[in-house]
Protein backbone atom coordinates (compact mmCIF):
# COMPACT_ATOMS: atom_id res chain seq x y z
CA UNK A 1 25.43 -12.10 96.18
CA UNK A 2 22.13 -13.57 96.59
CA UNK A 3 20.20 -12.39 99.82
CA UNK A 4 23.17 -9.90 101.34
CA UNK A 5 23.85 -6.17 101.08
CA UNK A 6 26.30 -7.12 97.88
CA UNK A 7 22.67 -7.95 96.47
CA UNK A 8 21.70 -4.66 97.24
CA UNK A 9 24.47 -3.06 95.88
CA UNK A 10 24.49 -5.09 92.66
CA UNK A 11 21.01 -4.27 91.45
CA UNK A 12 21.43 0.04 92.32
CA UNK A 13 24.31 -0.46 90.10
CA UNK A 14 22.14 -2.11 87.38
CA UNK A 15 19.68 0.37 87.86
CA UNK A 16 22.05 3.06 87.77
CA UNK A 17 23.42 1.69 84.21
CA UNK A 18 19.20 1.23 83.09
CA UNK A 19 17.98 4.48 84.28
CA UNK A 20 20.91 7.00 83.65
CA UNK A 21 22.96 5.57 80.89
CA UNK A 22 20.56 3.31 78.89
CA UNK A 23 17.33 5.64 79.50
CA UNK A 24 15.49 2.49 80.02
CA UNK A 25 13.13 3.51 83.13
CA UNK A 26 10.84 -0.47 82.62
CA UNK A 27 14.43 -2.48 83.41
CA UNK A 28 15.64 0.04 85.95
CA UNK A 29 11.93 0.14 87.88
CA UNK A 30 12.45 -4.07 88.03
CA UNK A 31 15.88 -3.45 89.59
CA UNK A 32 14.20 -1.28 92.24
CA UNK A 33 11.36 -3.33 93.32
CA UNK A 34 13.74 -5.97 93.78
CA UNK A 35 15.76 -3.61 95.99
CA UNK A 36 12.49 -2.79 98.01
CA UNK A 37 11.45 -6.38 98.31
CA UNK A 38 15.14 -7.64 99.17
CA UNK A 39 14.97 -4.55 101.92
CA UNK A 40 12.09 -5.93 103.30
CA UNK A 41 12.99 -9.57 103.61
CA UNK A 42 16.94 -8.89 104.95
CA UNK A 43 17.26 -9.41 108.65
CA UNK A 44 18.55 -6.56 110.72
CA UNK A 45 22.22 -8.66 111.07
CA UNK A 46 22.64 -8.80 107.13
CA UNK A 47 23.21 -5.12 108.07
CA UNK A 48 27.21 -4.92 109.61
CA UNK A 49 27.06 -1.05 109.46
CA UNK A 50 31.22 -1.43 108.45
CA UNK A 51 30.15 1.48 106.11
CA UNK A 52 27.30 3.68 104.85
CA UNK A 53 26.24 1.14 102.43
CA UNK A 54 26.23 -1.52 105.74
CA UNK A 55 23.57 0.28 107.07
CA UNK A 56 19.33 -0.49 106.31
CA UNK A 57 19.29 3.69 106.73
CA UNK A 58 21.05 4.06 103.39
CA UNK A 59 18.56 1.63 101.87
CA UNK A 60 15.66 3.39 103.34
CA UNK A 61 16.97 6.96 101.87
CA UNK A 62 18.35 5.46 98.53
CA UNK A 63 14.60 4.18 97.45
CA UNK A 64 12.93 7.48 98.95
CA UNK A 65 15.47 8.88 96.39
CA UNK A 66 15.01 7.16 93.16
CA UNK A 67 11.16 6.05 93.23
CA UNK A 68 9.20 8.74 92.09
CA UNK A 69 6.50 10.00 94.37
CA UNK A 70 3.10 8.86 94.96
CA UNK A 71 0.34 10.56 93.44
CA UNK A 72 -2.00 12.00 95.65
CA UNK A 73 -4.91 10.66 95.66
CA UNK A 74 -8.11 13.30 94.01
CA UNK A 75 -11.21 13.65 95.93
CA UNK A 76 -14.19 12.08 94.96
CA UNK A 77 -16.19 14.51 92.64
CA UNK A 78 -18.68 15.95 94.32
CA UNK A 79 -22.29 17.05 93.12
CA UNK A 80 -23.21 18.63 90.00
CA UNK A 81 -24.13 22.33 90.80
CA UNK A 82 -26.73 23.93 88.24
């Protein structure tokens, strides 16, 4: 399944058996960056759209669901008042 959407699918269902069943959030965060980095370097025609799961959209909304959010970033502290 190397370099398709099978790829794709593969690793959400190892991170699926990491993160939920095995409560091992180190080996299910591997299995997402290689998601996000397989997203990135599939063309647009790997995509078929034959189904949901076809379709870079799903991709796109499946990460925004299972990586946590960004921190935001804190302002710089500012000066010292007496």
């Amino acid at each position: 399944y190397a370099s398709t959407v099978e790829e794709l699918i593969a690793r959400s269902q190892l991170w699926q058996c990491f993160q939920i069943y095995i409560n091992d959030a180190e080996k299910a965060r591997i299995h997402v960056n290689a998601i996000r980095d397989l997203l990135k370097s599939l063309p647009n025609d790997a995509f078929d759209g034959s189904s949901p799961i076809h379709r870079r959209e799903f991709w796109d909304d499946w990460l925004k669901k299972v990586e946590p959010p960004a921190l935001p970033m804190s302002p710089p502290p500012g000066p010292k008042t007496p």
